[in-house]
Structure formats: structure tokens, C-alpha cells
PDB file of N, CA and C in Angstrom:
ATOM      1  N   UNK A   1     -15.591  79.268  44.805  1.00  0.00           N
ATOM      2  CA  UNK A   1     -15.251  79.988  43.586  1.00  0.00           C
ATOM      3  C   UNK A   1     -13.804  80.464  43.672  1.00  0.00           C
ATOM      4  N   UNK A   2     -13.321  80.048  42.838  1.00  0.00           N
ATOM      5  CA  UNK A   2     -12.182  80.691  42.365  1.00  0.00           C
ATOM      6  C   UNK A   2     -11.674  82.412  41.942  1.00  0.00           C
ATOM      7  N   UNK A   3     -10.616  83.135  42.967  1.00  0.00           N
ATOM      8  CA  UNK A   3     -10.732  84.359  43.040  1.00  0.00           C
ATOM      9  C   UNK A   3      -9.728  84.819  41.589  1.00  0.00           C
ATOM     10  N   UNK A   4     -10.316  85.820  41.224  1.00  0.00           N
ATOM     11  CA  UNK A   4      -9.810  86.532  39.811  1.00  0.00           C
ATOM     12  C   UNK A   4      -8.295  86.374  39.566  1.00  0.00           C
ATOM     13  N   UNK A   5      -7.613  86.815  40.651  1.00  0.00           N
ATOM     14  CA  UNK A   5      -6.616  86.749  40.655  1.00  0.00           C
ATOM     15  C   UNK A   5      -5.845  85.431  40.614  1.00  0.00           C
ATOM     16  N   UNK A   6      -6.223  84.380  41.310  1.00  0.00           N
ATOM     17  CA  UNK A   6      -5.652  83.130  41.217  1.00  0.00           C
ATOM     18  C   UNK A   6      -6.205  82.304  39.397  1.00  0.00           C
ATOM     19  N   UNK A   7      -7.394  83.052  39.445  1.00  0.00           N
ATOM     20  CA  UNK A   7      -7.613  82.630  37.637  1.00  0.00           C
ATOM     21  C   UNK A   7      -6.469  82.758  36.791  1.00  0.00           C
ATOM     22  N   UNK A   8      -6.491  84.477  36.901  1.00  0.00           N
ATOM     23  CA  UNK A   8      -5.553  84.893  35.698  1.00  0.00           C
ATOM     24  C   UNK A   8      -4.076  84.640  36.079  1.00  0.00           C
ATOM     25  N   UNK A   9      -3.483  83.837  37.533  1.00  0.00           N
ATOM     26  CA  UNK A   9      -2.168  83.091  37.847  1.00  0.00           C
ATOM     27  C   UNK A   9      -2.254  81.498  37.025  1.00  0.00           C
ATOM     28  N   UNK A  10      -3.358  81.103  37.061  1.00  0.00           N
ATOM     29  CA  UNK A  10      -3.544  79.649  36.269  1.00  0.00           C
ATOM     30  C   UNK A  10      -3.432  79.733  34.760  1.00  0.00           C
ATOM     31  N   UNK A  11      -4.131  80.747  34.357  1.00  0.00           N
ATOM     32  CA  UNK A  11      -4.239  80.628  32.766  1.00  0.00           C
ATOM     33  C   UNK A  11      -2.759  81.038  32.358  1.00  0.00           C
ATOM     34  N   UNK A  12      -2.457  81.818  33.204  1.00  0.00           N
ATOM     35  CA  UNK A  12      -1.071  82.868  32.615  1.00  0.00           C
ATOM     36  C   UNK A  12       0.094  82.141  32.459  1.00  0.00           C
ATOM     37  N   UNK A  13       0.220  81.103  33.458  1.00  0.00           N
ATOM     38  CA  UNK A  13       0.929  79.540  33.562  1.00  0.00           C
ATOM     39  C   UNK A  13       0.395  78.651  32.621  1.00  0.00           C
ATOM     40  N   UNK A  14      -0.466  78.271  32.099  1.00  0.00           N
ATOM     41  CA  UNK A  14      -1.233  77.251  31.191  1.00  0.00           C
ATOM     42  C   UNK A  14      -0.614  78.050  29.761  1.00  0.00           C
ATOM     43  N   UNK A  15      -0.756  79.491  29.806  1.00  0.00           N
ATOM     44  CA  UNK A  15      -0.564  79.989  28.635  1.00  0.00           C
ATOM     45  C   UNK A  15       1.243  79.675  28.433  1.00  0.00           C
ATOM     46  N   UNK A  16       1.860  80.379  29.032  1.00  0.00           N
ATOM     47  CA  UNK A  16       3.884  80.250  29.294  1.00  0.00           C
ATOM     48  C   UNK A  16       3.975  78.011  28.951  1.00  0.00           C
ATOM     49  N   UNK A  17       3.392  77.704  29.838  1.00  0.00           N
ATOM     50  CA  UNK A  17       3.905  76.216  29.585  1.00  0.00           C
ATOM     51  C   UNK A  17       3.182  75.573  28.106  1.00  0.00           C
ATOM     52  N   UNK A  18       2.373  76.095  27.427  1.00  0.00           N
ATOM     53  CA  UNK A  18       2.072  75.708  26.095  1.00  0.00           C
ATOM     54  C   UNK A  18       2.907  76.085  25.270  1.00  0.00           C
ATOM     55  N   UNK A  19       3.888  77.629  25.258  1.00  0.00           N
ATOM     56  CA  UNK A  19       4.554  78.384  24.629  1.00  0.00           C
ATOM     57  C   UNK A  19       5.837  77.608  24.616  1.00  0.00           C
ATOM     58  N   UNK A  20       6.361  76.963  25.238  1.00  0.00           N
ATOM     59  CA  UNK A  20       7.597  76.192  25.446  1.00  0.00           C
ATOM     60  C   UNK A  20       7.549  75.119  24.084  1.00  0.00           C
ATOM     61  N   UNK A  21       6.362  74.090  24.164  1.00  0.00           N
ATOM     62  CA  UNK A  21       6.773  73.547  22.452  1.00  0.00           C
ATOM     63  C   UNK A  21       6.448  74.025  21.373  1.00  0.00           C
ATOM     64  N   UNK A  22       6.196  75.837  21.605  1.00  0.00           N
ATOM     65  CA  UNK A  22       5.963  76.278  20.057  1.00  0.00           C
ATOM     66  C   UNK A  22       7.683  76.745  19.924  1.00  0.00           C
ATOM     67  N   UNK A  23       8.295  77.323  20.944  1.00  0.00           N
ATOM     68  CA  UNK A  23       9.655  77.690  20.799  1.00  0.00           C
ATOM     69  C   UNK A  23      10.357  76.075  20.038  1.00  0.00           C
ATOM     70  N   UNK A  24      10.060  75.087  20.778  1.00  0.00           N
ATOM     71  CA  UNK A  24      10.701  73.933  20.166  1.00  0.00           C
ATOM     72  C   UNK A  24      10.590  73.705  18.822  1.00  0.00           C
ATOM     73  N   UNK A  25       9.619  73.775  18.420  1.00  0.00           N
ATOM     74  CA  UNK A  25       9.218  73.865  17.286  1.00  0.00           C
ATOM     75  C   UNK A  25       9.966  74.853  16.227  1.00  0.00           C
ATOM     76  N   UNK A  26       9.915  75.784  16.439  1.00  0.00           N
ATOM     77  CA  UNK A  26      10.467  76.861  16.015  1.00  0.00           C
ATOM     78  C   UNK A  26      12.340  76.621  15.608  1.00  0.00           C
ATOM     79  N   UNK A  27      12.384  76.539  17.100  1.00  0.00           N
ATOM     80  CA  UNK A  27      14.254  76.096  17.131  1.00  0.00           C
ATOM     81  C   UNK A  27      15.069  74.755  16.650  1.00  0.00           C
ATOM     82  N   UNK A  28      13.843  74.247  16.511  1.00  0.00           N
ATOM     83  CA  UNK A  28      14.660  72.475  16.154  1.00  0.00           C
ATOM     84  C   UNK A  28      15.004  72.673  14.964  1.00  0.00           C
ATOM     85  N   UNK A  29      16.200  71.623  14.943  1.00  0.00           N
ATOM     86  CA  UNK A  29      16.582  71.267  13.281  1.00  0.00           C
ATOM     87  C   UNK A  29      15.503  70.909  12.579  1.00  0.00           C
ATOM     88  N   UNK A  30      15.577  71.179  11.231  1.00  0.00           N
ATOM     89  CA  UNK A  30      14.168  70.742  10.272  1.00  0.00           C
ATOM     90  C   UNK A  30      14.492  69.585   9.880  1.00  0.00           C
ATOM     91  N   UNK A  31      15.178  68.331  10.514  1.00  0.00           N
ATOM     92  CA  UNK A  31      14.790  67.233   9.895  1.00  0.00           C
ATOM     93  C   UNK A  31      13.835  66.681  11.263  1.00  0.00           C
ATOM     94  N   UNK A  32      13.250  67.708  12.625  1.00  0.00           N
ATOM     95  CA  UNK A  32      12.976  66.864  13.532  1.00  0.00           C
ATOM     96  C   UNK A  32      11.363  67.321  13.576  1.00  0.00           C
ATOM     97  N   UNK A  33      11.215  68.665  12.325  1.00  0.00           N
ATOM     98  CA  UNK A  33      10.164  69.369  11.902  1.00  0.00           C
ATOM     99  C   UNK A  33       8.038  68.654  12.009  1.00  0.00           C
ATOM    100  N   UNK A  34       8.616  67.293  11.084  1.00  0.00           N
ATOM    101  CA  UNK A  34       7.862  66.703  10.981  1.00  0.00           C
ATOM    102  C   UNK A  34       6.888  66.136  11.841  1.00  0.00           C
ATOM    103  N   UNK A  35       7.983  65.803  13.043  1.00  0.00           N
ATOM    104  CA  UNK A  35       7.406  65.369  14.773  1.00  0.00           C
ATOM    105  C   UNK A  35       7.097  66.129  15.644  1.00  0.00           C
ATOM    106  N   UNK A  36       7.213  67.659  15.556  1.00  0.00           N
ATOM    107  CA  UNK A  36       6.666  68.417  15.954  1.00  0.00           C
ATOM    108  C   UNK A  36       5.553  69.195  15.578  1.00  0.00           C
ATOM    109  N   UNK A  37       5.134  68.994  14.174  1.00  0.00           N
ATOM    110  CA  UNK A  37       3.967  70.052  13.675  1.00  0.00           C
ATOM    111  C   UNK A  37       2.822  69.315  13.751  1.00  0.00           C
ATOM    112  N   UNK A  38       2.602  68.478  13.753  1.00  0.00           N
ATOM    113  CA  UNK A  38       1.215  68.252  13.752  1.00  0.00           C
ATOM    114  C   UNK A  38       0.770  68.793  15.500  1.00  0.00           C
ATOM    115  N   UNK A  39       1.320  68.069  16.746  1.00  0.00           N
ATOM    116  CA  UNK A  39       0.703  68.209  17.960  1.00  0.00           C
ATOM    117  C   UNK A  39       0.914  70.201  18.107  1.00  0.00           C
ATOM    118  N   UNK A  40       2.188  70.951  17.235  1.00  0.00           N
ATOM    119  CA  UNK A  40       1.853  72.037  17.897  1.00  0.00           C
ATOM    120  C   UNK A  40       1.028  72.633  16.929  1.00  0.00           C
ATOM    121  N   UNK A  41       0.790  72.732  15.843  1.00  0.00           N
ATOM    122  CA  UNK A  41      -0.414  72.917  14.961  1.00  0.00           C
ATOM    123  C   UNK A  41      -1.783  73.071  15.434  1.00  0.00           C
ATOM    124  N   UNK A  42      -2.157  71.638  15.986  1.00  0.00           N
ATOM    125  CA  UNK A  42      -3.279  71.547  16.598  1.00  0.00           C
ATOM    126  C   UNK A  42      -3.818  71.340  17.626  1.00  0.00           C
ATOM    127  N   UNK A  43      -3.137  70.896  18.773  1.00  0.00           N
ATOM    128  CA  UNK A  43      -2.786  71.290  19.884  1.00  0.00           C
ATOM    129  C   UNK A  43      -2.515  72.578  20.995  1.00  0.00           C
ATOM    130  N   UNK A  44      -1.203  72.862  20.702  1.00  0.00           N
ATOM    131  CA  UNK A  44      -0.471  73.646  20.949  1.00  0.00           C
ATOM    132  C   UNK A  44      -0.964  75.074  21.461  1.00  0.00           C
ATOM    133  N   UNK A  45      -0.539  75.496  19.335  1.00  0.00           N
ATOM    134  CA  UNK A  45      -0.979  76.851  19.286  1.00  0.00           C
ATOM    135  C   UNK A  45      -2.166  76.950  19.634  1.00  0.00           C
ATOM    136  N   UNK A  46      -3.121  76.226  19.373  1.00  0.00           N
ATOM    137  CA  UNK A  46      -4.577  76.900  19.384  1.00  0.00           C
ATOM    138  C   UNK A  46      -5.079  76.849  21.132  1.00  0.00           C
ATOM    139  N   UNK A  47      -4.268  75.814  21.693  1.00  0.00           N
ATOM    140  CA  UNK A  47      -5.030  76.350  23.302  1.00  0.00           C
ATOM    141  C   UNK A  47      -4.046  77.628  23.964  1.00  0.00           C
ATOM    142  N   UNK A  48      -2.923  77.655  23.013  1.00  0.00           N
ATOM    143  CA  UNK A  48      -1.794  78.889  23.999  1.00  0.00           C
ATOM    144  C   UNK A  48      -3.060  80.168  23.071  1.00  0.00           C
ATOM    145  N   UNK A  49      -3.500  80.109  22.293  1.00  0.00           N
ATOM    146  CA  UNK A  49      -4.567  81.216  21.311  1.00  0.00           C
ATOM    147  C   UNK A  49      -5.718  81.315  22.557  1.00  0.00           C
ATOM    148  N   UNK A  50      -6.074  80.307  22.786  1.00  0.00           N
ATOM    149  CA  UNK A  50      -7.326  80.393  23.561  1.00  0.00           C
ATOM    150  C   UNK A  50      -6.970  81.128  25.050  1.00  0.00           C
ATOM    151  N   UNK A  51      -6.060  80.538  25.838  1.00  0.00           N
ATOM    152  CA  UNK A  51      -5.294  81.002  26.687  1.00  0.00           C
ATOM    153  C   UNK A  51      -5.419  82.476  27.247  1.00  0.00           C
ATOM    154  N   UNK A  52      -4.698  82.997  25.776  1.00  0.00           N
ATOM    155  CA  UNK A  52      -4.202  84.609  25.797  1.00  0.00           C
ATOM    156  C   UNK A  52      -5.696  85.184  25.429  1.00  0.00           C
ATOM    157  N   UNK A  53      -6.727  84.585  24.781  1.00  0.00           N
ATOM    158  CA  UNK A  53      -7.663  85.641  24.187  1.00  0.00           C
ATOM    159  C   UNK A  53      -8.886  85.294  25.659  1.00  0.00           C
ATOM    160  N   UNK A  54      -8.515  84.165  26.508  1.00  0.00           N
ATOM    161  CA  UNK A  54      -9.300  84.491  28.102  1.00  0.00           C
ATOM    162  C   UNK A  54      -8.980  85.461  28.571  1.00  0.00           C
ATOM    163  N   UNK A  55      -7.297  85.350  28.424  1.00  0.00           N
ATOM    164  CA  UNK A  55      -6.819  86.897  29.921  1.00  0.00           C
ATOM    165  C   UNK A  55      -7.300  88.157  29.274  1.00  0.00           C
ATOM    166  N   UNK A  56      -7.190  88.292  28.193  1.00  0.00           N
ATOM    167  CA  UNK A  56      -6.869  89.427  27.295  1.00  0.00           C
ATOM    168  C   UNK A  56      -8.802  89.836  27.699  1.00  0.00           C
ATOM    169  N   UNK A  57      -9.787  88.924  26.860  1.00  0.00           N
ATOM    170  CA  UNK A  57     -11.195  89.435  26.850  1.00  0.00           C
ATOM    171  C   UNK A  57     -12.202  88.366  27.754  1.00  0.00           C
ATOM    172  N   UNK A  58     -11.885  87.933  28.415  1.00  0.00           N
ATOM    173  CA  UNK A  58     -12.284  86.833  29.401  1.00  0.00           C
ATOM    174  C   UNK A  58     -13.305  87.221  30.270  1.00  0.00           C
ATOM    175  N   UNK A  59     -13.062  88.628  30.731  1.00  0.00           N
ATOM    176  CA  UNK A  59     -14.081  89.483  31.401  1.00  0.00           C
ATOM    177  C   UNK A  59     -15.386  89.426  30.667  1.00  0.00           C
ATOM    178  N   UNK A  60     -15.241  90.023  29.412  1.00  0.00           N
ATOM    179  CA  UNK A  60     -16.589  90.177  28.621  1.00  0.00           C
ATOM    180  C   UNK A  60     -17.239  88.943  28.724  1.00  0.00           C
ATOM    181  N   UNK A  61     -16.298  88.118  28.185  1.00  0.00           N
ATOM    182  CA  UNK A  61     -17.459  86.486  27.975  1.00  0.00           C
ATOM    183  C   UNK A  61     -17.947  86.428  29.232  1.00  0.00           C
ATOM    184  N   UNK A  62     -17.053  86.350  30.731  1.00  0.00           N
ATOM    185  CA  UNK A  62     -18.034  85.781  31.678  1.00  0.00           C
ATOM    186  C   UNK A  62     -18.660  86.740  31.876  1.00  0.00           C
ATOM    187  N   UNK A  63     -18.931  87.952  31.315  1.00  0.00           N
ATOM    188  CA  UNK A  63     -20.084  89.063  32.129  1.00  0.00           C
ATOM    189  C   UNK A  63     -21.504  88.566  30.707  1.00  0.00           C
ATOM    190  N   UNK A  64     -20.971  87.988  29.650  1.00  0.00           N
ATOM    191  CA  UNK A  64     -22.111  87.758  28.460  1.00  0.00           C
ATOM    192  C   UNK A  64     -22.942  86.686  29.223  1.00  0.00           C
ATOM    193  N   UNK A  65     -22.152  85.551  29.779  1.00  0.00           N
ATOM    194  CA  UNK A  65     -22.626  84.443  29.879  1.00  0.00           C
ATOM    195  C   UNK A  65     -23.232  84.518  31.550  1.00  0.00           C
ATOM    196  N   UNK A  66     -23.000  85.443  32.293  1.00  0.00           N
ATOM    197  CA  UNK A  66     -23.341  86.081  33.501  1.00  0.00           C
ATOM    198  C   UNK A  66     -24.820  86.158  33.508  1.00  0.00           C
ATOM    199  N   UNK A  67     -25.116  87.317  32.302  1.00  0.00           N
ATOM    200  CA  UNK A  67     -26.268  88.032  31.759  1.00  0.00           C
ATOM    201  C   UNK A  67     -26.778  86.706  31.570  1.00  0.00           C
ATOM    202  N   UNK A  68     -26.649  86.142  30.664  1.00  0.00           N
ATOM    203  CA  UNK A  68     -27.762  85.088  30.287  1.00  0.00           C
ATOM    204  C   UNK A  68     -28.130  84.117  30.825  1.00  0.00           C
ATOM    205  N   UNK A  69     -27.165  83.584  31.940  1.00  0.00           N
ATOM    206  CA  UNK A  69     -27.960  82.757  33.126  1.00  0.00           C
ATOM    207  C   UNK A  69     -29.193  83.407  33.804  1.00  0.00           C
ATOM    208  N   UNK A  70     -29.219  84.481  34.293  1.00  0.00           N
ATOM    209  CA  UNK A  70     -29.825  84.995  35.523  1.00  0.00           C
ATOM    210  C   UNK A  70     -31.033  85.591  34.575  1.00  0.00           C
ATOM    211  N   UNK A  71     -31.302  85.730  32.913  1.00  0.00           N
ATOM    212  CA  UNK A  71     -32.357  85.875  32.550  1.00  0.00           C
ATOM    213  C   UNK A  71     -33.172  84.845  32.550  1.00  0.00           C
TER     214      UNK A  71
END
């Protein structure tokens, strides 16, 4: 098993290196707009979303899903 601390070093990295092509996105000229929105749209943002809402409430889910194995 993987210790808490080395978790929230993985996600926290997974989260920072997803964030890099939303900045691209953001900063590019808008004629390069087009080639970037779809993958950070749906891609992107939504696993750097998922990411932050593990570290942030990540505890609860694995203590929900804790509970309901062992019943």
C-alpha cells in the first residue's frame, strides 16, 4: 500500500503537470485556439478538476468506500 504522503506527492504532480496545457491554452495566440480546446476541454481540465477535488476531499471518499467494503 501506498503511504498517504507519497499519494498526495503523486496526485499533487499529476495535478501541476495537467495545469501546464491549460496555461497554454490560455496564453496562445487565438489563431492556435482551435488546436488546443478540444483536448483541454475534455481532457485536461476535467482530470486537473478531479485531481484537486482527491487532495482537497479524497479522505472522505476513501473512508465512504472503506465503510462499505468491510460491511
Amino acid at each position: 500500500m501506498i503511504s498517504s504522503a507519497t499519494q498526495r506527492s503523486i496526485f499533487r504532480w499529476i495535478h501541476i503537470i495537467l495545469s501546464i496545457p491549460i496555461y497554454g491554452y490560455i496564453y496562445s495566440p487565438f489563431e492556435k485556439l482551435p488546436g488546443y480546446a478540444t483536448p483541454t476541454r475534455f481532457i485536461f481540465f476535467p482530470a486537473m478538476v478531479l485531481t484537486g477535488l482527491w487532495m482537497w476531499k479524497g479522505h472522505v471518499v476513501r473512508r465512504l468506500v472503506w465503510n462499505r467494503s468491510a460491511q
